[in-house]
PDB file of N, CA and C in Angstrom:
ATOM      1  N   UNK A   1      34.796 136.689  70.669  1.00  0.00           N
ATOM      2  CA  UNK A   1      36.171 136.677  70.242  1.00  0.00           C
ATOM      3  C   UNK A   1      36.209 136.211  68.783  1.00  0.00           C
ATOM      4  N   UNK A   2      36.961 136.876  67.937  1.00  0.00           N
ATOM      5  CA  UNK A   2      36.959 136.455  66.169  1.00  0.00           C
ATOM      6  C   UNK A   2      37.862 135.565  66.417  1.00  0.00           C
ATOM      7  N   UNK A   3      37.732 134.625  65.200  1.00  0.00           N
ATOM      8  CA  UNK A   3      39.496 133.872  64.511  1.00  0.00           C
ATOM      9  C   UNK A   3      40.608 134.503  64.381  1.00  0.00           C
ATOM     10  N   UNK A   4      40.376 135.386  64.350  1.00  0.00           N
ATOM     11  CA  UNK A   4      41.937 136.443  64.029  1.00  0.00           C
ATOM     12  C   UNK A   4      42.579 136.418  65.715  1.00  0.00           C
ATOM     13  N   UNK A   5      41.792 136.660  66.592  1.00  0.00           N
ATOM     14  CA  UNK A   5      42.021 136.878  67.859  1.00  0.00           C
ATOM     15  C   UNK A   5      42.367 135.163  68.653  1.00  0.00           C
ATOM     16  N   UNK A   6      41.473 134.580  67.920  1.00  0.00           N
ATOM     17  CA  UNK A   6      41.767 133.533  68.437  1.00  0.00           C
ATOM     18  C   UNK A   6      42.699 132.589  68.309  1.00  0.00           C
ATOM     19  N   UNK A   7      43.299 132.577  66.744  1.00  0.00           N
ATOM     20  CA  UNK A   7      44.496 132.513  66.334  1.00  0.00           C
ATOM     21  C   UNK A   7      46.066 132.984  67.138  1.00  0.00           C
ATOM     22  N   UNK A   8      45.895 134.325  67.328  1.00  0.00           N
ATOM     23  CA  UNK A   8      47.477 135.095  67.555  1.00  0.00           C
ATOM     24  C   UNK A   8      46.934 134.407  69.249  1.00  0.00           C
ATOM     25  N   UNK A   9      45.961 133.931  69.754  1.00  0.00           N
ATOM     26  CA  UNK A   9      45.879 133.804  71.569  1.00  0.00           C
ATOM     27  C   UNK A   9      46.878 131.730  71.480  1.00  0.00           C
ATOM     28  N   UNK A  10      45.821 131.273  70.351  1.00  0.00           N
ATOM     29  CA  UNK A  10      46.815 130.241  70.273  1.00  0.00           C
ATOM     30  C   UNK A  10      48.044 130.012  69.600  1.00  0.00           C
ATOM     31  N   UNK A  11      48.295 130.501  69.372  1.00  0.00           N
ATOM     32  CA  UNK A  11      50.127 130.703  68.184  1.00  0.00           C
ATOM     33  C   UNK A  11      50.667 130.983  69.551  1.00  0.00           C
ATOM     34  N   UNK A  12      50.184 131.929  70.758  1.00  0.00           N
ATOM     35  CA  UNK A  12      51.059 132.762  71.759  1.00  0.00           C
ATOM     36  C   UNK A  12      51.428 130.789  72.815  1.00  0.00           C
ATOM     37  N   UNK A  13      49.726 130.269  73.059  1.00  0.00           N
ATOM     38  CA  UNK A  13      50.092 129.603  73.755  1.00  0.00           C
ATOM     39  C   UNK A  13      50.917 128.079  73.621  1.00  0.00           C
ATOM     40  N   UNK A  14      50.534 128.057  72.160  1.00  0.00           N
ATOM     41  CA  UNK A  14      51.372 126.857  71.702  1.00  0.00           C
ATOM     42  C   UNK A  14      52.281 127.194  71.889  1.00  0.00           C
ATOM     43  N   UNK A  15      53.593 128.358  71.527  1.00  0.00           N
ATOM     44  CA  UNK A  15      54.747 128.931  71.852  1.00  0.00           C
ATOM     45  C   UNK A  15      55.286 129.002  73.271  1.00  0.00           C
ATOM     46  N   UNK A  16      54.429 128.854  74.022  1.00  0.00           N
ATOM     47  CA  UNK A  16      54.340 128.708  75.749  1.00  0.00           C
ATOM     48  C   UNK A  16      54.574 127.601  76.066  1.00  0.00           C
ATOM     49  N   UNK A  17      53.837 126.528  75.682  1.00  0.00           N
ATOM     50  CA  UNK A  17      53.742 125.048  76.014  1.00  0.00           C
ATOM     51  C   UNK A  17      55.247 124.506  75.691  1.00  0.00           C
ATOM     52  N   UNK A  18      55.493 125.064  74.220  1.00  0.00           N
ATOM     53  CA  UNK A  18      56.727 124.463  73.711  1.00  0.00           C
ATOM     54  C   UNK A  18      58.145 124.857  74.260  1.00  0.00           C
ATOM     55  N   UNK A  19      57.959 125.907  74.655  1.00  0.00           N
ATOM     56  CA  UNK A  19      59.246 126.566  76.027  1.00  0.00           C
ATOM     57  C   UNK A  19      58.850 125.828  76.820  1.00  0.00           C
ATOM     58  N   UNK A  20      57.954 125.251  77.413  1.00  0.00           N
ATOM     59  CA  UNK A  20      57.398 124.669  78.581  1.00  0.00           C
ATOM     60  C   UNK A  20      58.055 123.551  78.780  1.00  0.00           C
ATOM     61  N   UNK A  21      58.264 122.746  78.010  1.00  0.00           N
ATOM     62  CA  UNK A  21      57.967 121.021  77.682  1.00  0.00           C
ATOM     63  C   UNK A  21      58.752 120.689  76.622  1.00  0.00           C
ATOM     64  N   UNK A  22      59.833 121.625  75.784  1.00  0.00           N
ATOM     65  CA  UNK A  22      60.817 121.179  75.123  1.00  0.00           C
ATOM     66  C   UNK A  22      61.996 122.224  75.207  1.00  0.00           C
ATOM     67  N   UNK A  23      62.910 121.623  76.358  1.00  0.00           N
ATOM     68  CA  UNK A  23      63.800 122.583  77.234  1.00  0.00           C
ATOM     69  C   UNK A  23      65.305 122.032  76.568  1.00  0.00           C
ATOM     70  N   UNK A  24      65.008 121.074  75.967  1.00  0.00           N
ATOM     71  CA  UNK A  24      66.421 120.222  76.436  1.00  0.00           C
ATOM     72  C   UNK A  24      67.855 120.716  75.776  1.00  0.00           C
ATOM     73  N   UNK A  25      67.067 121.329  74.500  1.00  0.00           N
ATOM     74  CA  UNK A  25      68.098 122.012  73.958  1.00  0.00           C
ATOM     75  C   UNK A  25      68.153 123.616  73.661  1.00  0.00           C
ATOM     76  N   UNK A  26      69.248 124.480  73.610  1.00  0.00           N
ATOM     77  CA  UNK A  26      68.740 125.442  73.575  1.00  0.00           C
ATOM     78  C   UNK A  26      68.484 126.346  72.473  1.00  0.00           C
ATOM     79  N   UNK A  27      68.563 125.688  71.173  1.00  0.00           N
ATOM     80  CA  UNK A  27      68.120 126.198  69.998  1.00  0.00           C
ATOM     81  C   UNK A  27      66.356 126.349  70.241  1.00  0.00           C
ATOM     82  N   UNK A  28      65.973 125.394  70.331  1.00  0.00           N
ATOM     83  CA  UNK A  28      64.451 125.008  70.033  1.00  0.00           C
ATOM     84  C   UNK A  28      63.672 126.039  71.744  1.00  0.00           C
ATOM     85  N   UNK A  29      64.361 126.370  73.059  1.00  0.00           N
ATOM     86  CA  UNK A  29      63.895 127.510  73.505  1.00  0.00           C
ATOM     87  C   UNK A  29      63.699 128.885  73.114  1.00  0.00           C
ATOM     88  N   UNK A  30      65.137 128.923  72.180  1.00  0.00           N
ATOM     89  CA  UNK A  30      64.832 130.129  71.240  1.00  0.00           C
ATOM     90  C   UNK A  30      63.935 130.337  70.205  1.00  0.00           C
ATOM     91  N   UNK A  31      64.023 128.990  69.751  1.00  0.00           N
ATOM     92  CA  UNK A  31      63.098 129.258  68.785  1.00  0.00           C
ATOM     93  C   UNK A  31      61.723 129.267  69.406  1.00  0.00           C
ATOM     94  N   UNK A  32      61.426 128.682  70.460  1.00  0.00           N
ATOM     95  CA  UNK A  32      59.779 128.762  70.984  1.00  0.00           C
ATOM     96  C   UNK A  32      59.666 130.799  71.714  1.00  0.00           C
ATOM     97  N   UNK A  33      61.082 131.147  71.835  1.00  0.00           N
ATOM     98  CA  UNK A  33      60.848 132.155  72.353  1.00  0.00           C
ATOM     99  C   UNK A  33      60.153 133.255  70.944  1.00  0.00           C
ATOM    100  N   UNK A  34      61.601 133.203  69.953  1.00  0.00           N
ATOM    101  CA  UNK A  34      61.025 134.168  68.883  1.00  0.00           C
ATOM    102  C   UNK A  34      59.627 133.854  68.193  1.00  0.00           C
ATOM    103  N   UNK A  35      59.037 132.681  68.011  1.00  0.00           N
ATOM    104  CA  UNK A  35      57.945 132.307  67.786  1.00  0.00           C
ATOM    105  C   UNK A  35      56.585 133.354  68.830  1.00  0.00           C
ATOM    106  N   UNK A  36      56.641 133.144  70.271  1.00  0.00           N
ATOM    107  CA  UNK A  36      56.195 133.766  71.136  1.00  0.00           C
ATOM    108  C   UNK A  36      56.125 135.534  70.625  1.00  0.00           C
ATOM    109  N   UNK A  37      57.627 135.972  70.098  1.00  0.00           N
ATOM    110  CA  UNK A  37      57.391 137.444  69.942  1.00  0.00           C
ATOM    111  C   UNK A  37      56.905 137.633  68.666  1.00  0.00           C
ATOM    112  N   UNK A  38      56.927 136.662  67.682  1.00  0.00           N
ATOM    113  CA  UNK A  38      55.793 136.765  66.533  1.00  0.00           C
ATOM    114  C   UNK A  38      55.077 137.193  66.492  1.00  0.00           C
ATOM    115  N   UNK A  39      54.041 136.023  66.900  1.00  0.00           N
ATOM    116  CA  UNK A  39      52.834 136.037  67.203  1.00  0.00           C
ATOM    117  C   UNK A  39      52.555 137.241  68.041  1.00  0.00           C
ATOM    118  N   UNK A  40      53.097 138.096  69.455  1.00  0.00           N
ATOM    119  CA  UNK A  40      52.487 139.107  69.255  1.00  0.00           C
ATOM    120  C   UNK A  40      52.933 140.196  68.893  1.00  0.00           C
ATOM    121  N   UNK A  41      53.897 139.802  68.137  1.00  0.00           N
ATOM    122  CA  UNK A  41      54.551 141.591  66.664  1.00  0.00           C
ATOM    123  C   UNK A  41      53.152 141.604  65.593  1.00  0.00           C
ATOM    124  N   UNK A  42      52.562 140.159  64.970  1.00  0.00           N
ATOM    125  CA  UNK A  42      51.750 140.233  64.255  1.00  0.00           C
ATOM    126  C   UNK A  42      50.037 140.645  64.833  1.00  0.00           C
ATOM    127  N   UNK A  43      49.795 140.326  66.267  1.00  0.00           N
ATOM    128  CA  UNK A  43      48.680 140.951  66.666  1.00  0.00           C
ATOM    129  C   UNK A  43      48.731 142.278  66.925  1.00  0.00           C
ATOM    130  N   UNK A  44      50.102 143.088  67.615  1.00  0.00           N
ATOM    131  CA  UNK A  44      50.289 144.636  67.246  1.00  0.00           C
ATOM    132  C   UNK A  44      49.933 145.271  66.254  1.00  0.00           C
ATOM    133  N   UNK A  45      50.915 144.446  65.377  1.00  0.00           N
ATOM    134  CA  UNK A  45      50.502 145.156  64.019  1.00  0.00           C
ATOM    135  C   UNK A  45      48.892 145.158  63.415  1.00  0.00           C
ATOM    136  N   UNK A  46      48.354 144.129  63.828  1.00  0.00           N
ATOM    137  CA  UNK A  46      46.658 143.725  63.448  1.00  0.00           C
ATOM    138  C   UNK A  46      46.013 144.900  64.451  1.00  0.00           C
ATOM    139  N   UNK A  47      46.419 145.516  65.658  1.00  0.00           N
ATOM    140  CA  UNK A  47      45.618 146.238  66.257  1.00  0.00           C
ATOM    141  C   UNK A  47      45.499 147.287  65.964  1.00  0.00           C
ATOM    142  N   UNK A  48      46.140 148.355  65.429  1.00  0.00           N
ATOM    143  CA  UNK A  48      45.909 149.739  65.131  1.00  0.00           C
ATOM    144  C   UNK A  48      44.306 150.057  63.863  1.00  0.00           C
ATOM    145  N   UNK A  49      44.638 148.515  63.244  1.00  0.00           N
ATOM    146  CA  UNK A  49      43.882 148.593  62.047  1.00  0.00           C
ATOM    147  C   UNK A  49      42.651 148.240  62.197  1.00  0.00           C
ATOM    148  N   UNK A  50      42.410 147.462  63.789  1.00  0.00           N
ATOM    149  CA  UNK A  50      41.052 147.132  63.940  1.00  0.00           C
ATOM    150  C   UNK A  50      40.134 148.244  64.869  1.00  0.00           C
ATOM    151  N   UNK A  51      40.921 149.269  65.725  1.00  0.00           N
ATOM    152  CA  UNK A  51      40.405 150.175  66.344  1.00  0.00           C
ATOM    153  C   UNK A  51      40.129 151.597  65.357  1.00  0.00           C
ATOM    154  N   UNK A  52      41.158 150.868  63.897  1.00  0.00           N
ATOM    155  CA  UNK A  52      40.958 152.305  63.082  1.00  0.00           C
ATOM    156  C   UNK A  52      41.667 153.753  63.925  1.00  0.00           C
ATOM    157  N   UNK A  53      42.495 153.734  64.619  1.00  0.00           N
ATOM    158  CA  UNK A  53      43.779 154.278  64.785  1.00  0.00           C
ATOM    159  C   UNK A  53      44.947 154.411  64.358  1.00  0.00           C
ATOM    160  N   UNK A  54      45.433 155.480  64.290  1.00  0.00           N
ATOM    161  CA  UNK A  54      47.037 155.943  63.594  1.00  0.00           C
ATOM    162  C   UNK A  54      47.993 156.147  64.867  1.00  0.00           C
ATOM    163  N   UNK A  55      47.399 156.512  65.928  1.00  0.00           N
ATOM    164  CA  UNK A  55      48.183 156.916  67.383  1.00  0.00           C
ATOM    165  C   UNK A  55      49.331 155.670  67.669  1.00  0.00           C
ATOM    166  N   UNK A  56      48.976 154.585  67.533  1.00  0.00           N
ATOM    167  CA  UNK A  56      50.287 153.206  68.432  1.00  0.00           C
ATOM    168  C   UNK A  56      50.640 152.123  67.356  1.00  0.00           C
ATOM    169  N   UNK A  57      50.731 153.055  66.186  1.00  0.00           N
ATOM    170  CA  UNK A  57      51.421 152.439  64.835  1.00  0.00           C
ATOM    171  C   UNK A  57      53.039 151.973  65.004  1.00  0.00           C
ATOM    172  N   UNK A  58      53.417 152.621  66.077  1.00  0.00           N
ATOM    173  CA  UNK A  58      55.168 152.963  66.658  1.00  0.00           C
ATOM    174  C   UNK A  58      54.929 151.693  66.865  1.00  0.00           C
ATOM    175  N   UNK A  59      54.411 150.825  67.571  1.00  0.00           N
ATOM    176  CA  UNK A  59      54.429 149.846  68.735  1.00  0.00           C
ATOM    177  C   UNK A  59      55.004 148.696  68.101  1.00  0.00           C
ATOM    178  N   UNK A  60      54.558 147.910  66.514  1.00  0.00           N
ATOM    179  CA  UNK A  60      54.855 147.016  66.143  1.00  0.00           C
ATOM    180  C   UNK A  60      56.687 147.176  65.681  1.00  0.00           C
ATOM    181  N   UNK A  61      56.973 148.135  65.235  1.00  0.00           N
ATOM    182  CA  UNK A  61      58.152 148.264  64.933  1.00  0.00           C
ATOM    183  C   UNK A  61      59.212 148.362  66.328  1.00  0.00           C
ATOM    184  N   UNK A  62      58.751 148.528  67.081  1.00  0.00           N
ATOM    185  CA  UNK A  62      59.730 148.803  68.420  1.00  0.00           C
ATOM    186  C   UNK A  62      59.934 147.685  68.674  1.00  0.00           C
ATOM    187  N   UNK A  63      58.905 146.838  69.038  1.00  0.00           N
ATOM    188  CA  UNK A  63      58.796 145.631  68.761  1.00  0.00           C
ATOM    189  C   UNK A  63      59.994 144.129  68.730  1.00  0.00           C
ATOM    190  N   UNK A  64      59.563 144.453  67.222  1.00  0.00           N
ATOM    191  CA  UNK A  64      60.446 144.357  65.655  1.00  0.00           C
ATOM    192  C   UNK A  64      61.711 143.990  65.800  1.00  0.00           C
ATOM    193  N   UNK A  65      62.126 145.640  66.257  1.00  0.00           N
ATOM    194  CA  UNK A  65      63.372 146.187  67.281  1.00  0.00           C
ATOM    195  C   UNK A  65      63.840 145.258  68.327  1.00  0.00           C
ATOM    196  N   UNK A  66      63.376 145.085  69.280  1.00  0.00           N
ATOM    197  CA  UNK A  66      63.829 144.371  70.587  1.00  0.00           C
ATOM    198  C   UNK A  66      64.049 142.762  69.963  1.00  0.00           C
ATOM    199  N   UNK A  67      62.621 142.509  69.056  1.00  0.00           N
ATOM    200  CA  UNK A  67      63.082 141.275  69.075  1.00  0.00           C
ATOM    201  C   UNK A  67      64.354 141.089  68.377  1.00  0.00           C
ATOM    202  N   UNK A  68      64.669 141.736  66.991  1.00  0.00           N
ATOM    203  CA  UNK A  68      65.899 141.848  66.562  1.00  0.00           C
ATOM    204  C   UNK A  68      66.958 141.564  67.392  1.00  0.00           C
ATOM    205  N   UNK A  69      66.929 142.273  68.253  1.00  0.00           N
ATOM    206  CA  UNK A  69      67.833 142.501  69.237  1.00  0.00           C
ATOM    207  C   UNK A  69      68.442 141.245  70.200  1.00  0.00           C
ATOM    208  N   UNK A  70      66.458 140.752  70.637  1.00  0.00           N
ATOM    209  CA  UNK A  70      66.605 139.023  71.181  1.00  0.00           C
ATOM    210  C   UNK A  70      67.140 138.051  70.629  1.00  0.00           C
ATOM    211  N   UNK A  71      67.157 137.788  69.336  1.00  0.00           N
ATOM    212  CA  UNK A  71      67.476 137.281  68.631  1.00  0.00           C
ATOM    213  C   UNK A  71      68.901 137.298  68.456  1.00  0.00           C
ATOM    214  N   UNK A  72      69.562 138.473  68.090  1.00  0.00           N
ATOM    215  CA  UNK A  72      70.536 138.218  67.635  1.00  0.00           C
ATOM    216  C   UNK A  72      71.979 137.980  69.099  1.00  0.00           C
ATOM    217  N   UNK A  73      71.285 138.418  70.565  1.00  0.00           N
ATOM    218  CA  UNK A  73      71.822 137.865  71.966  1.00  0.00           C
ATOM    219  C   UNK A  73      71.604 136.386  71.948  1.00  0.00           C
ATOM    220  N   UNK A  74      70.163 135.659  71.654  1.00  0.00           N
ATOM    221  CA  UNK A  74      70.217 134.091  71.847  1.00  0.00           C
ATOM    222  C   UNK A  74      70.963 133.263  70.901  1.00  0.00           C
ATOM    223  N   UNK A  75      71.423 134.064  69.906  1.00  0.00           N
ATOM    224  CA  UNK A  75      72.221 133.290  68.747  1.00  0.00           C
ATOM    225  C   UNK A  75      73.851 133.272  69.116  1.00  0.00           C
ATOM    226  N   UNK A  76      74.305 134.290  69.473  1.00  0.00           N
ATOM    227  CA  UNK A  76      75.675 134.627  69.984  1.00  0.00           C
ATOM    228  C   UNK A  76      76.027 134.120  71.473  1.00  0.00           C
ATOM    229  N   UNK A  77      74.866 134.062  72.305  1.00  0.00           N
ATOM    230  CA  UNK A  77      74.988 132.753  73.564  1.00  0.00           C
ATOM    231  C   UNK A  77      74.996 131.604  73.046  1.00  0.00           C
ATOM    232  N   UNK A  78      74.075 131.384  72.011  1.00  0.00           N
ATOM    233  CA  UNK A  78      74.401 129.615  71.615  1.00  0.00           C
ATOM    234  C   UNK A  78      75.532 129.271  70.836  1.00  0.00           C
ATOM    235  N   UNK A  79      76.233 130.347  70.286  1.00  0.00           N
ATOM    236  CA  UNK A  79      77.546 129.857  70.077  1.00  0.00           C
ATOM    237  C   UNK A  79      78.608 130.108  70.981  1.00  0.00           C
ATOM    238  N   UNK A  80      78.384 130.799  71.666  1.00  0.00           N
ATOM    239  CA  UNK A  80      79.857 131.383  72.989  1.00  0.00           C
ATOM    240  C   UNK A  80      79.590 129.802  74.134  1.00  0.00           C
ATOM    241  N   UNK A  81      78.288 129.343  74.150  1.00  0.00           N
ATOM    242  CA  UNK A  81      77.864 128.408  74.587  1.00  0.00           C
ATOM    243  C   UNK A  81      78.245 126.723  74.256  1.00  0.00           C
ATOM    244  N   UNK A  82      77.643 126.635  72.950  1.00  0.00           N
ATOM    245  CA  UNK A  82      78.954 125.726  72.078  1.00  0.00           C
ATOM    246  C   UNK A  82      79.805 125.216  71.794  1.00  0.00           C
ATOM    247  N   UNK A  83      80.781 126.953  71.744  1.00  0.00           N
ATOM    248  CA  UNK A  83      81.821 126.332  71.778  1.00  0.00           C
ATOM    249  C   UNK A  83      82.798 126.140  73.421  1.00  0.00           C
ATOM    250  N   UNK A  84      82.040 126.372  74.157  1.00  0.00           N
ATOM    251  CA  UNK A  84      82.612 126.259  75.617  1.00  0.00           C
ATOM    252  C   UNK A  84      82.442 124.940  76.290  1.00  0.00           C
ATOM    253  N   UNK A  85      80.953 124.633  76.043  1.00  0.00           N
ATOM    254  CA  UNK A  85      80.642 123.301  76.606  1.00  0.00           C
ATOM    255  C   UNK A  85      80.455 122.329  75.471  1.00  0.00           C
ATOM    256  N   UNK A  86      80.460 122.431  74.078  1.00  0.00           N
ATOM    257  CA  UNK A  86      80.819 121.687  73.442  1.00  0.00           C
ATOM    258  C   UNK A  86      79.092 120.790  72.677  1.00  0.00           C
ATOM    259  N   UNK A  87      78.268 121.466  73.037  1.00  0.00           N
ATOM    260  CA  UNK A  87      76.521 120.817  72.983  1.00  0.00           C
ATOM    261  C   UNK A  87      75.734 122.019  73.291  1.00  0.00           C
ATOM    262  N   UNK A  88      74.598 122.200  73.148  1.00  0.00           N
ATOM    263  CA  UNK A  88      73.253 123.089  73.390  1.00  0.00           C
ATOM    264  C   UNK A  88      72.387 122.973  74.274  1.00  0.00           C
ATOM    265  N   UNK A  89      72.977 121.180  74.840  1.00  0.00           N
ATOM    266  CA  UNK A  89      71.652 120.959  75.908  1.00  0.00           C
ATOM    267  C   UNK A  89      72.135 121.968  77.043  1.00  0.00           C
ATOM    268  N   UNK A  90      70.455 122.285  77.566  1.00  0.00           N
ATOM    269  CA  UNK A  90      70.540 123.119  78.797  1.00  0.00           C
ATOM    270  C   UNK A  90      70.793 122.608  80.078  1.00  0.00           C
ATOM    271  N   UNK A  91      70.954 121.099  79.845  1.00  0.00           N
ATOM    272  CA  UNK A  91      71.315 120.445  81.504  1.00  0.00           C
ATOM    273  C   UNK A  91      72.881 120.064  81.418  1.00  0.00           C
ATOM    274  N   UNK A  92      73.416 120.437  80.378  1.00  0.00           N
ATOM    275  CA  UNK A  92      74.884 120.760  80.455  1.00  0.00           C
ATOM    276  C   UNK A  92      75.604 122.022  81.503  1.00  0.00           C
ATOM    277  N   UNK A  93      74.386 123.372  81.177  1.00  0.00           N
ATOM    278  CA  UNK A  93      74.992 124.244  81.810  1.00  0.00           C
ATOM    279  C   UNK A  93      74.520 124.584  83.094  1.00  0.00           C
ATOM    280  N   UNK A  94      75.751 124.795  84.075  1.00  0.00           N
ATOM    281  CA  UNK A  94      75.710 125.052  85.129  1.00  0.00           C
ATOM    282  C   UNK A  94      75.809 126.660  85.464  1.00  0.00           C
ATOM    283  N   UNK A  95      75.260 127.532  86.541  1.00  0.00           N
ATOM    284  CA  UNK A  95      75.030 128.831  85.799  1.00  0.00           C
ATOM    285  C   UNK A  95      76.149 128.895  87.559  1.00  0.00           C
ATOM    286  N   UNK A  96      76.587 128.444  88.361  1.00  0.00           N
ATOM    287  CA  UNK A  96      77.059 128.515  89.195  1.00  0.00           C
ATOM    288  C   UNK A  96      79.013 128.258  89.101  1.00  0.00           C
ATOM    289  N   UNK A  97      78.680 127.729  87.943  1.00  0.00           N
ATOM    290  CA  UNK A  97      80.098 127.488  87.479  1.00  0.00           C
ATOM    291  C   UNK A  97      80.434 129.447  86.631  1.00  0.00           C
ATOM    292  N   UNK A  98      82.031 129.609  86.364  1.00  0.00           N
ATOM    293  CA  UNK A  98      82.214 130.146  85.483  1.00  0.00           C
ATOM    294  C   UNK A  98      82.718 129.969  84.572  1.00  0.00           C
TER     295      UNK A  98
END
């Protein structure tokens, strides 16, 4: 296994641990989440170039895409969130309530 590989395997799992074990608020889940799709948007993108392939060049940008996408849903829950319950912590919200 190279450094390059071994790198994007720990960036993925530090990003794991930290969703894991720092819940309390829900900025810092997001942020351990988009961190998580980083790390592997940037090993996508590192793979086409190490097999010396042009075929799954699509992949990092689709990507890209979704996370865009994640991102800009966990930002608009943490404010519809906010301003409802008034805080970010996640043991505020009750998912049984409406």
């Amino acid at each position: 296994m190279s450094y390059l590989h071994l790198s994007f395997y720990s960036a993925f799992a530090l990003s794991t641990l930290g969703l894991a074990f720092h819940r309390t608020h829900l900025i810092s889940a997001l942020l351990c989440l988009e961190s998580m799709m980083l790390s592997m948007y940037v090993a996508l993108a590192m793979w086409p170039i190490q097999i010396q392939s042009s075929a799954s060049t699509i992949l990092p940008i689709l990507m890209l895409t979704f996370s865009a996408c994640e991102a800009g849903t966990g930002l608009a829950l943490l404010v519809a969130s906010t301003r409802t319950h008034g805080s970010d912590h996640l043991h505020n919200f009750n998912l049984l309530k409406c």
